[in-house]
N, C-alpha and C. Protein backbone atom coordinates (compact mmCIF):
# COMPACT_ATOMS: atom_id res chain seq x y z
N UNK A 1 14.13 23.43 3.17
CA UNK A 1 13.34 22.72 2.18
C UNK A 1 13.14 21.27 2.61
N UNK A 2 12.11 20.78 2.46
CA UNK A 2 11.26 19.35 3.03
C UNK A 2 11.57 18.59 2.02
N UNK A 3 12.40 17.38 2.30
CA UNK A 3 12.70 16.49 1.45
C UNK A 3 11.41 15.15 1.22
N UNK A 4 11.42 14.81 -0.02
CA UNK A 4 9.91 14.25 -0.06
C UNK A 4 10.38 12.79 0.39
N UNK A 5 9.30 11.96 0.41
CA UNK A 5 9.28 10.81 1.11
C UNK A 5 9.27 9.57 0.12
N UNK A 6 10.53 8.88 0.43
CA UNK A 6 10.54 7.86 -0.82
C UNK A 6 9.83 6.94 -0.60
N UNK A 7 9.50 5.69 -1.50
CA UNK A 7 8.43 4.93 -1.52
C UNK A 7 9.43 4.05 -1.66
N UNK A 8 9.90 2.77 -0.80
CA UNK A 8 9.88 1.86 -1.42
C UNK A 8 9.38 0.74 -2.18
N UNK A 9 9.23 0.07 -3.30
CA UNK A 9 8.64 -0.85 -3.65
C UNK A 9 9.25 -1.86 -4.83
N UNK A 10 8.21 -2.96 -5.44
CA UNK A 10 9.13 -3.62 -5.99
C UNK A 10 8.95 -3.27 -7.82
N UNK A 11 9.49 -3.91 -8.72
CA UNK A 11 9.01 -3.30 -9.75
C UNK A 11 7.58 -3.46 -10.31
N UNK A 12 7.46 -4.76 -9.60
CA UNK A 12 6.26 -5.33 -10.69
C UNK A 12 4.56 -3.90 -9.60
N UNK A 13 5.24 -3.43 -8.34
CA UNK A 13 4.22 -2.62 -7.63
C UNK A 13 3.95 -1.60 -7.81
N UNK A 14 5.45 -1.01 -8.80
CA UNK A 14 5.41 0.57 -9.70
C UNK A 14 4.49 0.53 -10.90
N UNK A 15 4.70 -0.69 -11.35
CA UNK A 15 3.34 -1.12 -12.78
C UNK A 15 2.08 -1.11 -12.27
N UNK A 16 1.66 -1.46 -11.18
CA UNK A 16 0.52 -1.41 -10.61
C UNK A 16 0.42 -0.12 -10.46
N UNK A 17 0.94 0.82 -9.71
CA UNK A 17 0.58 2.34 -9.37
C UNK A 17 0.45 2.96 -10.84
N UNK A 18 1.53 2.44 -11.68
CA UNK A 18 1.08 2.73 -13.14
C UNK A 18 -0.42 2.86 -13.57
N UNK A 19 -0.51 1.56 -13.90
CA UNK A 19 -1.80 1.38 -14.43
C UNK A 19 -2.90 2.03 -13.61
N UNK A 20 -3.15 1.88 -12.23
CA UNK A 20 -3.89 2.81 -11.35
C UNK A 20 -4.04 4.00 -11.95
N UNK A 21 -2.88 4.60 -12.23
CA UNK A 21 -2.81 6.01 -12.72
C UNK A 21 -3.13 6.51 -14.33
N UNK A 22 -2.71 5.43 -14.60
CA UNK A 22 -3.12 5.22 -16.24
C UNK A 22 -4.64 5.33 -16.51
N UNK A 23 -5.71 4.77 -15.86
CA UNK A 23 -7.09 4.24 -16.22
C UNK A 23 -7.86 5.82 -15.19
N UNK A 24 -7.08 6.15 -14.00
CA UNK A 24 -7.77 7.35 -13.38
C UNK A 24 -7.78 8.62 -14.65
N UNK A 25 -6.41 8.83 -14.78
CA UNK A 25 -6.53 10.27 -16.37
C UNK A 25 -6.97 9.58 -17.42
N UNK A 26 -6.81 8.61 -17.95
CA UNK A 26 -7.76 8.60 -19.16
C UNK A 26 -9.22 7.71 -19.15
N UNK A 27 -9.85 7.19 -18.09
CA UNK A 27 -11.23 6.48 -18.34
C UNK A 27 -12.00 7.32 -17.34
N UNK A 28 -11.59 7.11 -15.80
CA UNK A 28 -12.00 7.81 -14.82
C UNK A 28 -12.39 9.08 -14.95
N UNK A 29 -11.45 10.03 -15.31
CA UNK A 29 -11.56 11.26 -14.94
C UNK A 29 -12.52 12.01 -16.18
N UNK A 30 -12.67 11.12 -17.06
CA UNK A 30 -14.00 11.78 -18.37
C UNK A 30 -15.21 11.15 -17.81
N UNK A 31 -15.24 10.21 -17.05
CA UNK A 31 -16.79 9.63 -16.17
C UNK A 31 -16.92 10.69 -15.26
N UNK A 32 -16.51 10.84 -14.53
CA UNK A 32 -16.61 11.73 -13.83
C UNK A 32 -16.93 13.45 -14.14
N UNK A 33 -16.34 14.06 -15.53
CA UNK A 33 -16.95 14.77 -15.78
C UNK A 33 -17.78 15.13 -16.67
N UNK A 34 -18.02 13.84 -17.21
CA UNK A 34 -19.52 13.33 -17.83
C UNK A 34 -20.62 13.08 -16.54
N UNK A 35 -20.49 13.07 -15.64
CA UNK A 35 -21.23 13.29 -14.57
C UNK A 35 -22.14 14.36 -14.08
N UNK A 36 -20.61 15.24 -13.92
CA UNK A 36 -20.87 16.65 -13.78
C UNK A 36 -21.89 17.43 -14.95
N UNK A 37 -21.54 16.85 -15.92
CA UNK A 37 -22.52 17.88 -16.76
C UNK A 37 -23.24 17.55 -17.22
N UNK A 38 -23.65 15.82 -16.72
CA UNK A 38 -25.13 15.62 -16.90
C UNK A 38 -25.95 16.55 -15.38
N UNK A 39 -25.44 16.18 -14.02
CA UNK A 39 -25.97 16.67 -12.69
C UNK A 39 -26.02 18.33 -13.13
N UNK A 40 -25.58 19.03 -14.26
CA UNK A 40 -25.86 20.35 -14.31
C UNK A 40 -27.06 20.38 -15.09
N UNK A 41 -26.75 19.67 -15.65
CA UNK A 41 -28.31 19.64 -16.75
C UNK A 41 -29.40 19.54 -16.03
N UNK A 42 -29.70 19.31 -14.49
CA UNK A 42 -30.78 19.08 -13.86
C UNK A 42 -31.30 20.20 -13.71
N UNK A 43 -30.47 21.40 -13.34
CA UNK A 43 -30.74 22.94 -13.02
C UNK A 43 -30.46 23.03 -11.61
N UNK A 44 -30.57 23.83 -10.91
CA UNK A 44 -31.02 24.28 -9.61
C UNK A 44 -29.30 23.59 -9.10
N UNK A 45 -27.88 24.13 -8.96
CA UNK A 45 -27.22 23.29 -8.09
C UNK A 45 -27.20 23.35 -6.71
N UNK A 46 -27.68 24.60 -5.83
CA UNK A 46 -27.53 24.41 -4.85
C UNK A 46 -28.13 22.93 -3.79
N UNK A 47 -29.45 22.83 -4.78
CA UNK A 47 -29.95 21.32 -4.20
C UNK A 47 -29.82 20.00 -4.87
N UNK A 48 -28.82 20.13 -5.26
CA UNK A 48 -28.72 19.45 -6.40
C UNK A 48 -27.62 17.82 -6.17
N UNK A 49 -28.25 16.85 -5.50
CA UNK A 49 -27.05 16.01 -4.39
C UNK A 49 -26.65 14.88 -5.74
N UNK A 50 -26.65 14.77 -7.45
CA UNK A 50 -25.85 14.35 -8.21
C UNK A 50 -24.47 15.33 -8.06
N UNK A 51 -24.86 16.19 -8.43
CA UNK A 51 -23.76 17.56 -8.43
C UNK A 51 -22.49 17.74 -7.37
N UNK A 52 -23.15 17.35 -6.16
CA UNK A 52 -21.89 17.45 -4.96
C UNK A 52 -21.39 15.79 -5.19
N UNK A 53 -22.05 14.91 -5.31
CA UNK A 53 -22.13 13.29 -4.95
C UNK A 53 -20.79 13.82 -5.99
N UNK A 54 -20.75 14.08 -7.60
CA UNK A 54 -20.05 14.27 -8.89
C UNK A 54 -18.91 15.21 -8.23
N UNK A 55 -19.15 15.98 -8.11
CA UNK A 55 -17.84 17.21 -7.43
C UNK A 55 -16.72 16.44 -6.18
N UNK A 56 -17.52 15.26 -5.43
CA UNK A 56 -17.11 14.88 -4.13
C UNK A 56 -15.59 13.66 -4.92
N UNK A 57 -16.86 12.87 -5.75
CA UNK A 57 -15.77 12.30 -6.74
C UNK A 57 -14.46 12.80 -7.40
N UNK A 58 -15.09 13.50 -8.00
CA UNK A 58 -13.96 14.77 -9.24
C UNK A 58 -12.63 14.81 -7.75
N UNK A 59 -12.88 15.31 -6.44
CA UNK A 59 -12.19 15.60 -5.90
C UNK A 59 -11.36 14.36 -5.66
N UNK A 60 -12.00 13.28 -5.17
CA UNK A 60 -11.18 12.38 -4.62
C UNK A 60 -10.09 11.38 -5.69
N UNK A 61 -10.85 11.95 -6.85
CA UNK A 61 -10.02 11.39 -8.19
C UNK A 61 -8.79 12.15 -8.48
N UNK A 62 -8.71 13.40 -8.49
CA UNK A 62 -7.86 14.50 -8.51
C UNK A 62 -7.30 13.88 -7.78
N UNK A 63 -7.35 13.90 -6.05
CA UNK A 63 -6.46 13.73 -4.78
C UNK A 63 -5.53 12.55 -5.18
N UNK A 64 -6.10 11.29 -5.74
CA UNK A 64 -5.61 10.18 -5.99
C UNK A 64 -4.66 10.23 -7.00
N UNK A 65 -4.80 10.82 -7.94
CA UNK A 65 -3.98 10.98 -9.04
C UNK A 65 -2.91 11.70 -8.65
N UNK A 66 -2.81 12.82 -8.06
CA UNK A 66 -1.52 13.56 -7.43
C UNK A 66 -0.42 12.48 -6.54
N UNK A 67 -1.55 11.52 -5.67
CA UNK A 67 -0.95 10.56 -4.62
C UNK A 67 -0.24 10.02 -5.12
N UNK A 68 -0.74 9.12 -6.44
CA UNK A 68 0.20 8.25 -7.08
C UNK A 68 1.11 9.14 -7.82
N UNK A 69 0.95 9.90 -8.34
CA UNK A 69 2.35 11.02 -9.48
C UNK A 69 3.02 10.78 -8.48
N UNK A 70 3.08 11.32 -6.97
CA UNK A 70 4.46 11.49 -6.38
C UNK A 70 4.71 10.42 -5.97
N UNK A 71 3.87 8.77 -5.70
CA UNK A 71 4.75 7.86 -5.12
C UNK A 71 5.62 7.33 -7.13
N UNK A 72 5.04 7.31 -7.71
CA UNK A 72 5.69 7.02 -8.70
C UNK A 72 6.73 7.53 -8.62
N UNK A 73 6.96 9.31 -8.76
CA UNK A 73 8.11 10.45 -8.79
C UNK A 73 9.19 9.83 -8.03
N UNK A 74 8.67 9.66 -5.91
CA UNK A 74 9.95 8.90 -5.44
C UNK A 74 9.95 7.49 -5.00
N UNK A 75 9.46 6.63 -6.29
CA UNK A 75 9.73 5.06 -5.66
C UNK A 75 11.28 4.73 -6.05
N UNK A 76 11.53 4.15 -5.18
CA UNK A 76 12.69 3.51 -5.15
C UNK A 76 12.51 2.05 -5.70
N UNK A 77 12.83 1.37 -6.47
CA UNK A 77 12.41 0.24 -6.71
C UNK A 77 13.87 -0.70 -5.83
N UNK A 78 13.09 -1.73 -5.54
CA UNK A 78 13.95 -2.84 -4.50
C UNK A 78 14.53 -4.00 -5.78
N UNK A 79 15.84 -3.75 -6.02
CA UNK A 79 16.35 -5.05 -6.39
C UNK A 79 16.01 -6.46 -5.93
N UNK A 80 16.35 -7.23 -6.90
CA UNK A 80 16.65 -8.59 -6.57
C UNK A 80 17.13 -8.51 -5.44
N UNK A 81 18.92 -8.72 -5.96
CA UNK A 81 19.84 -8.93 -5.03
C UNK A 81 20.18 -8.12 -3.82
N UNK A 82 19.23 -7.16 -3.60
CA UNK A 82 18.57 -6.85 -2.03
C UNK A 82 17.35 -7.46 -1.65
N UNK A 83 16.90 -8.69 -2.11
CA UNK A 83 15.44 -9.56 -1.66
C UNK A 83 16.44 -10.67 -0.99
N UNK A 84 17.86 -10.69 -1.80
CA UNK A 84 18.32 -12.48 -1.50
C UNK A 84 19.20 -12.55 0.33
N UNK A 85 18.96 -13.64 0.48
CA UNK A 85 19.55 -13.63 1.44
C UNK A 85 18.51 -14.77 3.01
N UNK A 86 19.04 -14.51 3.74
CA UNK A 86 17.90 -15.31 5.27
C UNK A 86 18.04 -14.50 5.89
N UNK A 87 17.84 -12.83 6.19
CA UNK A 87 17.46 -12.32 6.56
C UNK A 87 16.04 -11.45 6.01
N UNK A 88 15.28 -11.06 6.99
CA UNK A 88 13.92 -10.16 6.20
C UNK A 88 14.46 -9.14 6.74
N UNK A 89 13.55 -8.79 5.20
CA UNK A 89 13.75 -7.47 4.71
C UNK A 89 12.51 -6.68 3.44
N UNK A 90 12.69 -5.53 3.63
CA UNK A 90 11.71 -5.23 2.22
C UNK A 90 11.68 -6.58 0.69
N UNK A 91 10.82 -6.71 0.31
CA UNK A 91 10.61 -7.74 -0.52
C UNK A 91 10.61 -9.08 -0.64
N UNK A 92 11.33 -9.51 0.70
CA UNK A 92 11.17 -11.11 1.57
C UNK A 92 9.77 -11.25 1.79
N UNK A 93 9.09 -12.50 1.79
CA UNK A 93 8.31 -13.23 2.48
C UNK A 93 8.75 -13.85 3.63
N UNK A 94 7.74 -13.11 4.62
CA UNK A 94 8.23 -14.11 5.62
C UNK A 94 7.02 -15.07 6.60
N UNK A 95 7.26 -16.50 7.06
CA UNK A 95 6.18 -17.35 7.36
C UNK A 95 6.66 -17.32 8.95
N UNK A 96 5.68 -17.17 10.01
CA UNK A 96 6.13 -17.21 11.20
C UNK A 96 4.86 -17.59 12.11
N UNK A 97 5.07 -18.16 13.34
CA UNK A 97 3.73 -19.28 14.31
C UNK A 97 3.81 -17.96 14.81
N UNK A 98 2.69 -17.93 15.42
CA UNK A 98 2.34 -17.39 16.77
C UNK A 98 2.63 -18.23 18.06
N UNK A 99 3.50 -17.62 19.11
CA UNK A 99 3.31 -18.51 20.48
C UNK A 99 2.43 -18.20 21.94
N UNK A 100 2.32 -19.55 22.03
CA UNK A 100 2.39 -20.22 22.48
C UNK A 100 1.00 -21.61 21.27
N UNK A 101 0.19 -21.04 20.67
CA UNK A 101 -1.16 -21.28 20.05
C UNK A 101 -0.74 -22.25 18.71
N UNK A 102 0.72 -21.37 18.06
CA UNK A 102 1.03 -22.16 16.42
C UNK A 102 0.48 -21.85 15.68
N UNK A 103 -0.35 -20.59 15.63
CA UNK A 103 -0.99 -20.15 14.41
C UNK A 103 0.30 -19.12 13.44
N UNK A 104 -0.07 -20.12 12.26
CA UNK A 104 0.72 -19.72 11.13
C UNK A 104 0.39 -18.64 10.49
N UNK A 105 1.23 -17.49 9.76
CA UNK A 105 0.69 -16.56 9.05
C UNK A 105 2.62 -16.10 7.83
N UNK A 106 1.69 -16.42 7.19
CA UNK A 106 2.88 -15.49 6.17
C UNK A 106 2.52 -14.22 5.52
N UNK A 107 3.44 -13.45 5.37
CA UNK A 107 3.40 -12.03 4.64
C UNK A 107 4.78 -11.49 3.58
N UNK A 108 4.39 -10.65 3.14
CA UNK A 108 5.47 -10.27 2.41
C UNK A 108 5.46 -8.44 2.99
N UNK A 109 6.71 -8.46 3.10
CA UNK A 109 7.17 -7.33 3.54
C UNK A 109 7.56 -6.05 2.67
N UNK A 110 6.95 -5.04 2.16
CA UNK A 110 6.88 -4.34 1.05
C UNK A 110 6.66 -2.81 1.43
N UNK A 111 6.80 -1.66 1.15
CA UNK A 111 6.86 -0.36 1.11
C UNK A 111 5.22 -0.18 1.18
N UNK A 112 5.07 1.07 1.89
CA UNK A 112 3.63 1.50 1.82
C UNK A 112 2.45 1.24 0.77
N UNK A 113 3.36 1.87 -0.70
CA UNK A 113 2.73 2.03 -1.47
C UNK A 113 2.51 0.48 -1.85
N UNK A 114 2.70 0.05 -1.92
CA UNK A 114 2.13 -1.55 -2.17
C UNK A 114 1.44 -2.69 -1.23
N UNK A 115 1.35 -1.87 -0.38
CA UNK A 115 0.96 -2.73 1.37
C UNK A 115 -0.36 -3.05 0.53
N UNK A 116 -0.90 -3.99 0.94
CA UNK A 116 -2.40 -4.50 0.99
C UNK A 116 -2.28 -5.82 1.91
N UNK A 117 -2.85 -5.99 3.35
CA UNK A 117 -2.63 -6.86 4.37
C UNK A 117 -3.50 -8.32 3.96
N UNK A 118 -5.02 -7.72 2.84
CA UNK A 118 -5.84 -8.77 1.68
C UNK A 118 -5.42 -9.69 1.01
N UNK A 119 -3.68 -9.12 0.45
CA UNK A 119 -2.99 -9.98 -0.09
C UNK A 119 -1.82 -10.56 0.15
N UNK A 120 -2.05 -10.45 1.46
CA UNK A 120 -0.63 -10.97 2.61
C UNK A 120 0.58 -9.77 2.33
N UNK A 121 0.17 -9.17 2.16
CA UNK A 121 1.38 -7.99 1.89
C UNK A 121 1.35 -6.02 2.94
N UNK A 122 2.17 -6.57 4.05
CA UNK A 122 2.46 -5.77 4.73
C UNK A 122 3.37 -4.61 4.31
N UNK A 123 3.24 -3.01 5.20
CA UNK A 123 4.12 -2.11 4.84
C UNK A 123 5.36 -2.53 5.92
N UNK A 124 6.53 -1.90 5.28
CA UNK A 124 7.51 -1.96 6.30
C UNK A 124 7.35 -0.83 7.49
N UNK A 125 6.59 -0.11 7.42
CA UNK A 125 6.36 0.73 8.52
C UNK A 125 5.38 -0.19 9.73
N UNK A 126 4.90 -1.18 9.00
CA UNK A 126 4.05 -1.86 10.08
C UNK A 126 4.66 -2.47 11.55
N UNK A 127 3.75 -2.23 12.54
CA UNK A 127 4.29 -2.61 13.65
C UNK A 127 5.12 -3.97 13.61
N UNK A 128 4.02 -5.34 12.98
CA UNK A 128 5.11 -6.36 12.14
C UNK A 128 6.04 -6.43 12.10
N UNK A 129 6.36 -5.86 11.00
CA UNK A 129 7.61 -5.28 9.79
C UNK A 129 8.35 -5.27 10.38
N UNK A 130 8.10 -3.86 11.21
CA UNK A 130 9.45 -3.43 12.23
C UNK A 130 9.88 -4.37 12.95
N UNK A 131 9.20 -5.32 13.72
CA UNK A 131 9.92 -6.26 14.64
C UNK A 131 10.44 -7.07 13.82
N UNK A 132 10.42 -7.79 12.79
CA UNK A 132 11.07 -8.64 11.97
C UNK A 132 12.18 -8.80 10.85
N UNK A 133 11.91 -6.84 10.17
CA UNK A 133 13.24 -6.74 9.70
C UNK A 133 14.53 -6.67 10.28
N UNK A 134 15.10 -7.72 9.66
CA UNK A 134 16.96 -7.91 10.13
C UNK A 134 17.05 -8.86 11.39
N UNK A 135 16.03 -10.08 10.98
CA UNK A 135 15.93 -11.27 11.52
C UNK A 135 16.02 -12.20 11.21
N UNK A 136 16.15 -13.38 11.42
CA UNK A 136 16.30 -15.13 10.79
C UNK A 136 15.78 -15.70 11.43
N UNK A 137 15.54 -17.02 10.46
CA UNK A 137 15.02 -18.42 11.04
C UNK A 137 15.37 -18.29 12.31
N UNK A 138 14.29 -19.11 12.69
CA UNK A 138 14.15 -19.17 14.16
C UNK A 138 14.15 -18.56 14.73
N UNK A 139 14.56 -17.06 15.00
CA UNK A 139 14.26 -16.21 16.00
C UNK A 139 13.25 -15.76 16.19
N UNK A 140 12.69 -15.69 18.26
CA UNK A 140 11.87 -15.50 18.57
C UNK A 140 11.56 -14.20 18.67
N UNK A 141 10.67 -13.51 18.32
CA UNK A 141 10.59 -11.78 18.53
C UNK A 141 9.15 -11.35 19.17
N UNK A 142 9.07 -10.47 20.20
CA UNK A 142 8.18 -9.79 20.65
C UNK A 142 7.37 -8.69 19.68
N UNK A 143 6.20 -8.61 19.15
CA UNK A 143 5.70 -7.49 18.13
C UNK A 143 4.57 -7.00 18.74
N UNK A 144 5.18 -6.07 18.86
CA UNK A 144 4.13 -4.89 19.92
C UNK A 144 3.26 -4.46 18.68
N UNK A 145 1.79 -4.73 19.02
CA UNK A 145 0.54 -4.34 17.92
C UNK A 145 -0.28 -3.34 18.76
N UNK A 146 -1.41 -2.91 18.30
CA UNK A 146 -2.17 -1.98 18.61
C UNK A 146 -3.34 -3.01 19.66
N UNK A 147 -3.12 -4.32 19.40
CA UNK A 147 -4.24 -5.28 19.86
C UNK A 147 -3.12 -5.50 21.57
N UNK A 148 -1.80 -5.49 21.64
CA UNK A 148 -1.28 -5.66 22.38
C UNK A 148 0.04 -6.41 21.81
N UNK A 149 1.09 -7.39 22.51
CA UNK A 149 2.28 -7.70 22.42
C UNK A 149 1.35 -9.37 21.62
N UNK A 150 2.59 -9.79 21.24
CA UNK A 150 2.42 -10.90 20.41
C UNK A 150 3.94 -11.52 20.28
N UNK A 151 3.67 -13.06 20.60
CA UNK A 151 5.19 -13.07 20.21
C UNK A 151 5.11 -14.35 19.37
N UNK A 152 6.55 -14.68 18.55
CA UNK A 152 6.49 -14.86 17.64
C UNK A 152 7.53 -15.79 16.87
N UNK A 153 7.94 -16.66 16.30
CA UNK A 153 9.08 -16.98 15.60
C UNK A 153 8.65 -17.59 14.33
N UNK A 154 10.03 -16.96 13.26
CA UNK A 154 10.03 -17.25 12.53
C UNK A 154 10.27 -18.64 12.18
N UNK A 155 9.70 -18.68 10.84
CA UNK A 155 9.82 -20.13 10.51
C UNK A 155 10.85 -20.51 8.90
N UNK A 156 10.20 -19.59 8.02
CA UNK A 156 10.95 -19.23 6.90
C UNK A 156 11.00 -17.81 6.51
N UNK A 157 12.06 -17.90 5.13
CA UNK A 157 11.98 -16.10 4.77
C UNK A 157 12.69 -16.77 3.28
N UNK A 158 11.52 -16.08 2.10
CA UNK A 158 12.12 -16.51 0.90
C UNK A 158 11.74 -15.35 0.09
């Protein structure tokens, strides 16, 4: 038996998947099949491109709603007093130069389900991530990206 895959995240990111999930079953998913049965009212479905455009939706709304039930089902929510400390880690921010150039970038280091890179918020699965969790000030680290190697030191972690 396949053990499912936990999510880490923080609390205030489980309220978010909340509400996501909240507004898909009850606002979303009656637009959507208020859709459908206006695109039936046209007649004819085989040619009918409201009908699939409506069905294509219905699906990807469904898909989404299952996504979030199970990261909700296994999030792990991240304490505080696993954020505190000068090492990074899930729920740290961390601010670090690029070398040799000094370009600054901060992120916060967070579980899949809450990654958005828009809002400075990386997954810990990220190539990033990985090089930086269970590091400190000042240390210099190599972060192998998809663009190539990058290296790096930290500056803060709060």
């Amino acid at each position: 038996m396949a053990t499912e895959k936990v999510f880490p995240m923080t609390q205030a990111g489980k309220e978010k998947l909340e509400q996501e999930l909240e507004y898909l079953k009850s606002v979303k998913r009656k637009e959507v099949v208020e859709r459908i049965k206006i695109a039936r009212s046209f007649g004819d479905l085989s040619e009918n491109s409201e009908y699939d455009s409506a069905k294509e939706e219905q699906a990807f709304v469904e898909g989404r709603i299952t996504t979030l039930e199970n990261m909700i089902r296994n999030a792990k929510i991240i304490k505080e007093e696993e954020m505190a400390g000068d090492i990074v880690g899930l729920g740290r921010s961390v601010t670090f130069v690029e070398l040799p150039d000094g370009d600054e970038e901060t992120y916060t280091i967070v579980g899949s389900a809450e990654a958005d890179p828009f809002e400075g918020k990386i997954s810990n699965d990220s190539p990033i991530a990985k090089s930086l969790i269970g590091r400190t000030v000042g240390d210099e680290v190599t972060v192998q990206t998809p663009g190539g190697e990058m290296n790096v030191r930290i500056v803060s972690i709060k």
